[in-house]
N, C-alpha and C. Protein backbone atom coordinates (compact mmCIF):
# COMPACT_ATOMS: atom_id res chain seq x y z
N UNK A 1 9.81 6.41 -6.63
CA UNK A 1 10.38 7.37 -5.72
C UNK A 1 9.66 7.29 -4.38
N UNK A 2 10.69 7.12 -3.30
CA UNK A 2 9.70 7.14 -2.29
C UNK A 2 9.47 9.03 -1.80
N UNK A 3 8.31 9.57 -1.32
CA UNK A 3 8.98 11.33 -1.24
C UNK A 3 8.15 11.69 -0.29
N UNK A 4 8.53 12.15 0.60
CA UNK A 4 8.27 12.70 1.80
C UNK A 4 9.02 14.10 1.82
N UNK A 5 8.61 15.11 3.03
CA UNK A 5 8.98 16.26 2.78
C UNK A 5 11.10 16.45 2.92
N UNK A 6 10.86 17.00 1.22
CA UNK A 6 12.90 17.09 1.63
C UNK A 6 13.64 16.53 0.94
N UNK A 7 13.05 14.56 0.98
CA UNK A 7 13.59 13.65 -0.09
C UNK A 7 12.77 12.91 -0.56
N UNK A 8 13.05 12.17 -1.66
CA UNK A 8 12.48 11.34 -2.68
C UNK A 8 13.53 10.49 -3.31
N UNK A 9 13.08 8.87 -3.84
CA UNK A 9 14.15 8.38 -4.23
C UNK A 9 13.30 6.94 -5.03
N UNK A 10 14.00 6.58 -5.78
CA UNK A 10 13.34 5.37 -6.68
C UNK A 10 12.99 4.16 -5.36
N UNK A 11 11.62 3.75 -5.59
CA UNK A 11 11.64 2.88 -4.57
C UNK A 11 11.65 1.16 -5.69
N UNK A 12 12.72 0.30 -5.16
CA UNK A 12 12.72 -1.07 -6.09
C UNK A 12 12.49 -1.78 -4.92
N UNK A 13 11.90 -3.16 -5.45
CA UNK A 13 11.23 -4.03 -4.74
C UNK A 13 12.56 -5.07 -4.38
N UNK A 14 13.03 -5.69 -3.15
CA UNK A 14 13.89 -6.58 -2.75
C UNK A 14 13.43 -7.80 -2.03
N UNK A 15 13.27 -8.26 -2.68
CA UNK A 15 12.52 -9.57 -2.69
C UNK A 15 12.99 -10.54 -1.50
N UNK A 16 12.70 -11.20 -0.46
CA UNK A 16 12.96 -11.08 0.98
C UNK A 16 13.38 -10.39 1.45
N UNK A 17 13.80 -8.72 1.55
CA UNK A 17 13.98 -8.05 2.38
C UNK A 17 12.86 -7.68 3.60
N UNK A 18 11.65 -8.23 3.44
CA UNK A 18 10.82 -7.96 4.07
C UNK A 18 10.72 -5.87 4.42
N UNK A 19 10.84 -6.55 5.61
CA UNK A 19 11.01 -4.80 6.55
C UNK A 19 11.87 -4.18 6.46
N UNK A 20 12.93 -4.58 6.17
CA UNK A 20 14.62 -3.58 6.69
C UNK A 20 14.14 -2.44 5.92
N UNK A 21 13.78 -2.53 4.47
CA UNK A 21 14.01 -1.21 2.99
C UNK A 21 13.29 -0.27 3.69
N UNK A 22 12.15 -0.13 4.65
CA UNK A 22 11.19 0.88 4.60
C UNK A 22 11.45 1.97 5.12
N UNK A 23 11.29 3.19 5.01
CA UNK A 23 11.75 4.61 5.17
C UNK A 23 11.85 4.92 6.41
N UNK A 24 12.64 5.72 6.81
CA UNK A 24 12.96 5.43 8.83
C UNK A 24 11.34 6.93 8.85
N UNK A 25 11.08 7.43 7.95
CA UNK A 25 9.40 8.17 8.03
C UNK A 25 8.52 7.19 8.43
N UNK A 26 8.75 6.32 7.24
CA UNK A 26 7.31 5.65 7.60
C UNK A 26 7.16 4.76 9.42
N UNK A 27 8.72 4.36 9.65
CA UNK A 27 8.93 3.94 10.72
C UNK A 27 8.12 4.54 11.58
N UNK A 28 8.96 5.81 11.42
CA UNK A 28 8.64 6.44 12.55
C UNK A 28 6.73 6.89 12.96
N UNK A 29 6.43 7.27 11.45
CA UNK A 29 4.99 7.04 11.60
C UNK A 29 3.39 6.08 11.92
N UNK A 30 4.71 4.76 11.74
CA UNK A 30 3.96 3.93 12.15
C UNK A 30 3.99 3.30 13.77
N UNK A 31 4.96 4.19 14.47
CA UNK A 31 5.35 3.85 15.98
C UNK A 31 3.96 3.85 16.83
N UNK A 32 3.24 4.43 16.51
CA UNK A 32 1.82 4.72 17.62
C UNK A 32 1.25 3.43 17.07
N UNK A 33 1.27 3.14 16.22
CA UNK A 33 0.37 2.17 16.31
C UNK A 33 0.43 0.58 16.40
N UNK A 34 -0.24 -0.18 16.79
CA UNK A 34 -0.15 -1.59 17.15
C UNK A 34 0.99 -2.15 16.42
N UNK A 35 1.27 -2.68 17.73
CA UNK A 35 2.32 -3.66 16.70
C UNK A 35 1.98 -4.60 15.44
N UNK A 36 0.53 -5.28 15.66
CA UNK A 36 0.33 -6.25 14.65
C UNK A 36 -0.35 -5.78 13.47
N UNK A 37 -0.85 -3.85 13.81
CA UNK A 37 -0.84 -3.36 12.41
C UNK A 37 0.00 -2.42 11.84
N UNK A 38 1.69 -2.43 12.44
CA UNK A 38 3.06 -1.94 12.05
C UNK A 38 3.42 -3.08 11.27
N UNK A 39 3.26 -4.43 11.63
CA UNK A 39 3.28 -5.20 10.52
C UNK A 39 2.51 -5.60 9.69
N UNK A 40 1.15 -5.69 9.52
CA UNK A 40 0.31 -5.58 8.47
C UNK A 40 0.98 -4.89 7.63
N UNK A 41 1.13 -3.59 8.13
CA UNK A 41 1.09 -2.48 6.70
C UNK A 41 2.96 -2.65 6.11
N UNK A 42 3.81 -2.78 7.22
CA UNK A 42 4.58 -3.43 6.16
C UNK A 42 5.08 -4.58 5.66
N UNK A 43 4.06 -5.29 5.76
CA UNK A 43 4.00 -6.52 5.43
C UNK A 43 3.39 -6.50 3.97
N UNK A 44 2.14 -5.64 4.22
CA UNK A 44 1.50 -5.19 2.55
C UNK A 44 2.44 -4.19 1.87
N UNK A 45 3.01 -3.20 2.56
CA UNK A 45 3.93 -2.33 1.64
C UNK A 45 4.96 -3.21 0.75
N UNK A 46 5.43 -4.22 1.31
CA UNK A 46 6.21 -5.45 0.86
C UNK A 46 5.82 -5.77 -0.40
N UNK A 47 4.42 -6.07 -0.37
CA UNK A 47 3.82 -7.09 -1.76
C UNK A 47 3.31 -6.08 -2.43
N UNK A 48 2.97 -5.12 -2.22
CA UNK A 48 2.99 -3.64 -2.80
C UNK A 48 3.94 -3.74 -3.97
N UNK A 49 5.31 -3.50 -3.61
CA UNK A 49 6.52 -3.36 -4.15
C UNK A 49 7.37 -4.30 -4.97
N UNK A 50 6.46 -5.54 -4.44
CA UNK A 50 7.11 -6.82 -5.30
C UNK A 50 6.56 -7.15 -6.48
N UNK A 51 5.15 -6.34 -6.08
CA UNK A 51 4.29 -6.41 -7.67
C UNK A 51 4.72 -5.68 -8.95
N UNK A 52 4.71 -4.26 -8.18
CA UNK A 52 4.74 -3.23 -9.30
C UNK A 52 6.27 -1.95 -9.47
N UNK A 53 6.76 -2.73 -8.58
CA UNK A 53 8.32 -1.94 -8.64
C UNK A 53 8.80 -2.38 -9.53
N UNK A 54 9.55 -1.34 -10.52
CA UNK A 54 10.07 0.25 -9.50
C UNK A 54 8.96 1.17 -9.53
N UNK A 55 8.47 2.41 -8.89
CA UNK A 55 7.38 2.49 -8.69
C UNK A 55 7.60 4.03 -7.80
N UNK A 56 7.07 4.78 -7.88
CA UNK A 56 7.27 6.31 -7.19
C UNK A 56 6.19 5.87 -6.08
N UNK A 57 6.66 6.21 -4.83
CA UNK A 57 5.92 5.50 -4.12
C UNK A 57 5.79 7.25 -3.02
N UNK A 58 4.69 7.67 -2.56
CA UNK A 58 4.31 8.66 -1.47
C UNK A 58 4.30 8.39 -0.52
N UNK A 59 5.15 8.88 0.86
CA UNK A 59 4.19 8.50 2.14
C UNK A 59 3.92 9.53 3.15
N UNK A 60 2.92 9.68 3.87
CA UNK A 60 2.55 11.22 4.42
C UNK A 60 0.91 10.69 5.52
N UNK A 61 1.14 11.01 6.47
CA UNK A 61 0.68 11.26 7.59
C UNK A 61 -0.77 12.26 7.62
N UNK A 62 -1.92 12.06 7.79
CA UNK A 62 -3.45 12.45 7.65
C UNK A 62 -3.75 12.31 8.83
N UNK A 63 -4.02 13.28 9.95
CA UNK A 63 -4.66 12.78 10.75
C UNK A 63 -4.44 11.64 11.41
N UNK A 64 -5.21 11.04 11.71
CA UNK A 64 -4.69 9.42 12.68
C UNK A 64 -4.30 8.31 11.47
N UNK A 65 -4.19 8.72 10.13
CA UNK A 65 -4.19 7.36 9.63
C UNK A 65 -2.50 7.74 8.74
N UNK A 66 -1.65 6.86 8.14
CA UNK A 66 -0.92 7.22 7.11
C UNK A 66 -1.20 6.41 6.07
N UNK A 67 -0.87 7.04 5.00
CA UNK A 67 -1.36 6.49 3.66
C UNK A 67 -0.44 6.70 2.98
N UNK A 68 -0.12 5.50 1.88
CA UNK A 68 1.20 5.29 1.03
C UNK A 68 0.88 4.87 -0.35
N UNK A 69 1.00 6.21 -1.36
CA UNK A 69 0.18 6.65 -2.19
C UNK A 69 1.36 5.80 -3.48
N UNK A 70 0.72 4.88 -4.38
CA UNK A 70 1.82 4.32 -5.73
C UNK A 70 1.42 4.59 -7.04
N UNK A 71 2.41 4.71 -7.61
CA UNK A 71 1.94 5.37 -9.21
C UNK A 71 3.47 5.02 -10.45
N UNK A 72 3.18 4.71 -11.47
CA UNK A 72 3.96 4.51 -12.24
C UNK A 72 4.83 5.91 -12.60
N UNK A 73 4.56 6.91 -12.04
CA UNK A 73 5.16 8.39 -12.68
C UNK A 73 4.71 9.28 -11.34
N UNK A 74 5.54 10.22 -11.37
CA UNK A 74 5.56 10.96 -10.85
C UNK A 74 4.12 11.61 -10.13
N UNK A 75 3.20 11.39 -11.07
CA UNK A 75 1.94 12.21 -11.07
C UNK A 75 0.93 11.17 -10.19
N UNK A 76 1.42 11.07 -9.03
CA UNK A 76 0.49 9.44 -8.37
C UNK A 76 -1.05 10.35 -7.98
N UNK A 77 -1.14 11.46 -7.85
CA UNK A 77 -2.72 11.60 -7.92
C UNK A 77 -3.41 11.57 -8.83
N UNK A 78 -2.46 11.53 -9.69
CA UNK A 78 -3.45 11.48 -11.05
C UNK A 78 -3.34 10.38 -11.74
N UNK A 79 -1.96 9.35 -11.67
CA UNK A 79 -2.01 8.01 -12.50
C UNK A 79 -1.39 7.11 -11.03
N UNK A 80 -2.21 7.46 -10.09
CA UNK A 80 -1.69 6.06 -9.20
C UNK A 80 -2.55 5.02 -9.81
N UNK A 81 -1.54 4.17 -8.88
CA UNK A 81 -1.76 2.08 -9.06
C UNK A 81 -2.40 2.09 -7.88
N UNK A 82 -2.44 2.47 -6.70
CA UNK A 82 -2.93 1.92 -5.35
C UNK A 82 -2.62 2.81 -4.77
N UNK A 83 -3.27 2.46 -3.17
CA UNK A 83 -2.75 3.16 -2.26
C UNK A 83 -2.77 2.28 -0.63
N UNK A 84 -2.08 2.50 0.34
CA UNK A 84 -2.24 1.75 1.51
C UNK A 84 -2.81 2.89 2.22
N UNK A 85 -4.09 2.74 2.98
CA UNK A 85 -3.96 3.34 4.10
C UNK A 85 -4.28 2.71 5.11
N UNK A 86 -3.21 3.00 6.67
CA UNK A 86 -3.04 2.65 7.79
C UNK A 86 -3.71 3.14 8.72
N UNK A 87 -4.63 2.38 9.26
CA UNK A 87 -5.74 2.91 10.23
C UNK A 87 -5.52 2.49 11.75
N UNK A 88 -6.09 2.78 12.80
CA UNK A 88 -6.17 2.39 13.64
C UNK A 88 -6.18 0.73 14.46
N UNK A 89 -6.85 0.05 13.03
CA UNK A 89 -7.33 -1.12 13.68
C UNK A 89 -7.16 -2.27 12.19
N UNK A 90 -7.08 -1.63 11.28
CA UNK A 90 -6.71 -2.53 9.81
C UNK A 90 -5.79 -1.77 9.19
N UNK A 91 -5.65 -2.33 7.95
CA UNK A 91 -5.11 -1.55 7.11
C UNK A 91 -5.12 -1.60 5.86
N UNK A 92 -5.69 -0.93 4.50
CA UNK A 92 -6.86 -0.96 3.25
C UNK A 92 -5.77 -0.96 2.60
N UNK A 93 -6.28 -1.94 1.09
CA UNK A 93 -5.05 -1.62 -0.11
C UNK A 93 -6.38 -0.59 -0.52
N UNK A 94 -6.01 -0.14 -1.49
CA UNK A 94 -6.82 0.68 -2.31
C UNK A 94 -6.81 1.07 -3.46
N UNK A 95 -7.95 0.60 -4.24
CA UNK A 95 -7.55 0.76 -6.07
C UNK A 95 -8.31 1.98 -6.42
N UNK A 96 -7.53 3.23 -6.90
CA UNK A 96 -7.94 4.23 -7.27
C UNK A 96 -9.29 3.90 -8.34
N UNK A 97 -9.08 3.04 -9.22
CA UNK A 97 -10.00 2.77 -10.37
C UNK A 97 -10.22 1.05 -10.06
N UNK A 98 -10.69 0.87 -9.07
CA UNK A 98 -11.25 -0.55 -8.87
C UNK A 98 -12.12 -0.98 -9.81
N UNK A 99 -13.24 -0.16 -9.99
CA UNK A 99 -14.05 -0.71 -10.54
C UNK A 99 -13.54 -1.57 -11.85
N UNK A 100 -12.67 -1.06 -12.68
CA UNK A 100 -12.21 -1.95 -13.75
C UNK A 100 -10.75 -3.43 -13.43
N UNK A 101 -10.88 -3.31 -12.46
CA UNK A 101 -10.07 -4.51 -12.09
C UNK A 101 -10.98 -5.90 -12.07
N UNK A 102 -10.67 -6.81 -12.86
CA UNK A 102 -10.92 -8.37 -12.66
C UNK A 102 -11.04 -8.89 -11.51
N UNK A 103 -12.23 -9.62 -10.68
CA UNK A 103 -11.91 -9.49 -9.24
C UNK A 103 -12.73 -10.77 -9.08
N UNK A 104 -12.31 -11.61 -9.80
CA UNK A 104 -13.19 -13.33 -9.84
C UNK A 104 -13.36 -14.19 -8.37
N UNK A 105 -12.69 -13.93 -7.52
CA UNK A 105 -13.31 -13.64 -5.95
C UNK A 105 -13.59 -12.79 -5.05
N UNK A 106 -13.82 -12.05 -6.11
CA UNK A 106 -14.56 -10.92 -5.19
C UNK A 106 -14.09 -10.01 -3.85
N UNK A 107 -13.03 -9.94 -4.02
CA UNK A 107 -12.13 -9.60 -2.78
C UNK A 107 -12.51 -8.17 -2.47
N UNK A 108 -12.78 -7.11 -3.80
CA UNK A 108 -12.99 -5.95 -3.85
C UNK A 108 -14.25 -5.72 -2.82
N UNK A 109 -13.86 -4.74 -2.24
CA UNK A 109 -14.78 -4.09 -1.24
C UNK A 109 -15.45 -3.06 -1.84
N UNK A 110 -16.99 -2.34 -1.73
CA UNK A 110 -17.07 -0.93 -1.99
C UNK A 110 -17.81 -0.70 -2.74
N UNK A 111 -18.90 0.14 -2.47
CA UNK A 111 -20.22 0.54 -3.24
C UNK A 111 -20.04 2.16 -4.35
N UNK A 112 -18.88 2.32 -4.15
CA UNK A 112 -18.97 4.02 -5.22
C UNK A 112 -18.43 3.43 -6.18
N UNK A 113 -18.73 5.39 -6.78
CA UNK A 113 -18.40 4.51 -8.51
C UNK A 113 -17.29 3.90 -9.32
N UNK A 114 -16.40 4.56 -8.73
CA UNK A 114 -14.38 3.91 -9.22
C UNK A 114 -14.50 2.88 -8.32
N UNK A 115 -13.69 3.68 -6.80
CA UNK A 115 -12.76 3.00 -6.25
C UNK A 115 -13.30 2.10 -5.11
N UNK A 116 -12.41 0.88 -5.11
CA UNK A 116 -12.39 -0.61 -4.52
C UNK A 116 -11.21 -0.70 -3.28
N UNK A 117 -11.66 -1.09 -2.80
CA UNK A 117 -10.70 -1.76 -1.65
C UNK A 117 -10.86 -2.85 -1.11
N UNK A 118 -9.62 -3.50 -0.24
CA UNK A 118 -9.43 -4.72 0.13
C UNK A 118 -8.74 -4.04 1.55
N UNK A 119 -9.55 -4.67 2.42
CA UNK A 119 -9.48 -4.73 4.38
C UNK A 119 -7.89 -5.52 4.39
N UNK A 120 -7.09 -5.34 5.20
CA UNK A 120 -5.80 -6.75 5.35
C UNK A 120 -6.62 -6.60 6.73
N UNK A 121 -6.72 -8.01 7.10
CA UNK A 121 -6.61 -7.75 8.79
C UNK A 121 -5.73 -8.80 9.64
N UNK A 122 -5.04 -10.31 9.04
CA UNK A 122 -4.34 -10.50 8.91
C UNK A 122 -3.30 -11.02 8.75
N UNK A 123 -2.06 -11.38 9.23
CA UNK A 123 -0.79 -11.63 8.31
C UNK A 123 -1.27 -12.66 6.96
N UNK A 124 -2.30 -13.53 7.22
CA UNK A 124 -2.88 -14.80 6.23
C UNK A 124 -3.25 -14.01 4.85
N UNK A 125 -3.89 -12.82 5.13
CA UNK A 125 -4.40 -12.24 3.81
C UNK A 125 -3.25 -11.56 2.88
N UNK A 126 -2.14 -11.37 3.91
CA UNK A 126 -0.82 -11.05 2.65
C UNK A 126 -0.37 -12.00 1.67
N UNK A 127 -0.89 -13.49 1.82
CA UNK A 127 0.03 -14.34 1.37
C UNK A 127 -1.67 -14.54 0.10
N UNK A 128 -2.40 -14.55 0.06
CA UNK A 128 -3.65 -15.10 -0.61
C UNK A 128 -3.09 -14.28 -2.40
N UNK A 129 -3.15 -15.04 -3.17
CA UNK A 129 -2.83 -14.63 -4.26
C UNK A 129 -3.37 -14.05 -5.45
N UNK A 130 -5.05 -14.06 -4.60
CA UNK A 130 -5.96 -12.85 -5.16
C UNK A 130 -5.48 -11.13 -4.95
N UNK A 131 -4.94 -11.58 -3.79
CA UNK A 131 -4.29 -10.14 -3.71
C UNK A 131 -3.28 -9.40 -4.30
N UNK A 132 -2.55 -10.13 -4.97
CA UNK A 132 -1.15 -10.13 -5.64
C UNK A 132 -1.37 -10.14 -7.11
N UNK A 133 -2.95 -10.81 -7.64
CA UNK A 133 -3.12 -10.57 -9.12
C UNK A 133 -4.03 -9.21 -9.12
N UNK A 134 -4.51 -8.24 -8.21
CA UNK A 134 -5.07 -7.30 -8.31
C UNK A 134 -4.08 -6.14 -8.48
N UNK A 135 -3.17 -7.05 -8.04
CA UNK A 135 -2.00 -5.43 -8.44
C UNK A 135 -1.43 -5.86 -9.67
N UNK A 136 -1.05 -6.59 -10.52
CA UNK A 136 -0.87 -6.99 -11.96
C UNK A 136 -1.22 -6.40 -13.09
């Protein structure tokens, strides 16, 4: 589901659709910021979706950053798969429970006790296929 305030809806992965699918929200939320990290992030929302769709997918606006929260069920704070958040200058996948992910190059970022992340900075690191078996 993608759900923002109002609506929500099954989000499925379309495999070269690239950009067109993404929510005219997230569009719109991602207008302030750089062009080359409006495409980062949906460039990663992309492989996001190609991994683990169909997939209830969150998206919602924090301050300067937006973050696009995924989960197999409804309950994504409590059983998310990942999360994107969109920053100023990169843009982070994020494994709620990193620490137990397989990470044989080490891609995982992050000294606390769960959660792991991975920097995109860019378009090259969408295509690397360490990234694509961490969401598996």
């Amino acid at each position: 589901m993608v759900q923002y305030p109002g609506k929500e809806r099954l989000t499925d992965s379309m495999p070269g659709s690239r950009h067109d699918n993404a929510p005219a929200e997230l569009i719109e939320f991602l207008a302030k910021h750089d062009p080359v990290i409006h495409s980062l992030a949906l460039g990663l929302r992309q492989v996001v979706l190609d991994a683990i769709a169909p997939c209830h997918e969150y998206i919602f606006q924090m301050r300067s950053k937006v973050v696009l929260l995924y989960g197999a069920t409804a309950r994504i704070m409590a059983d998310g798969i990942c999360q994107i958040a969109i920053l100023r200058h990169h843009v982070t996948l994020v494994f709620p429970d990193g620490i137990s992910l397989e990470d044989p190059t080490r891609m995982l970022r992050g000294t606390g006790r769960i959660m792991r992340h991975v920097r995109v900075m860019a378009s090259s690191d969408l295509a690397r296929p360490e990234l694509r078996s961490l969401l598996r």
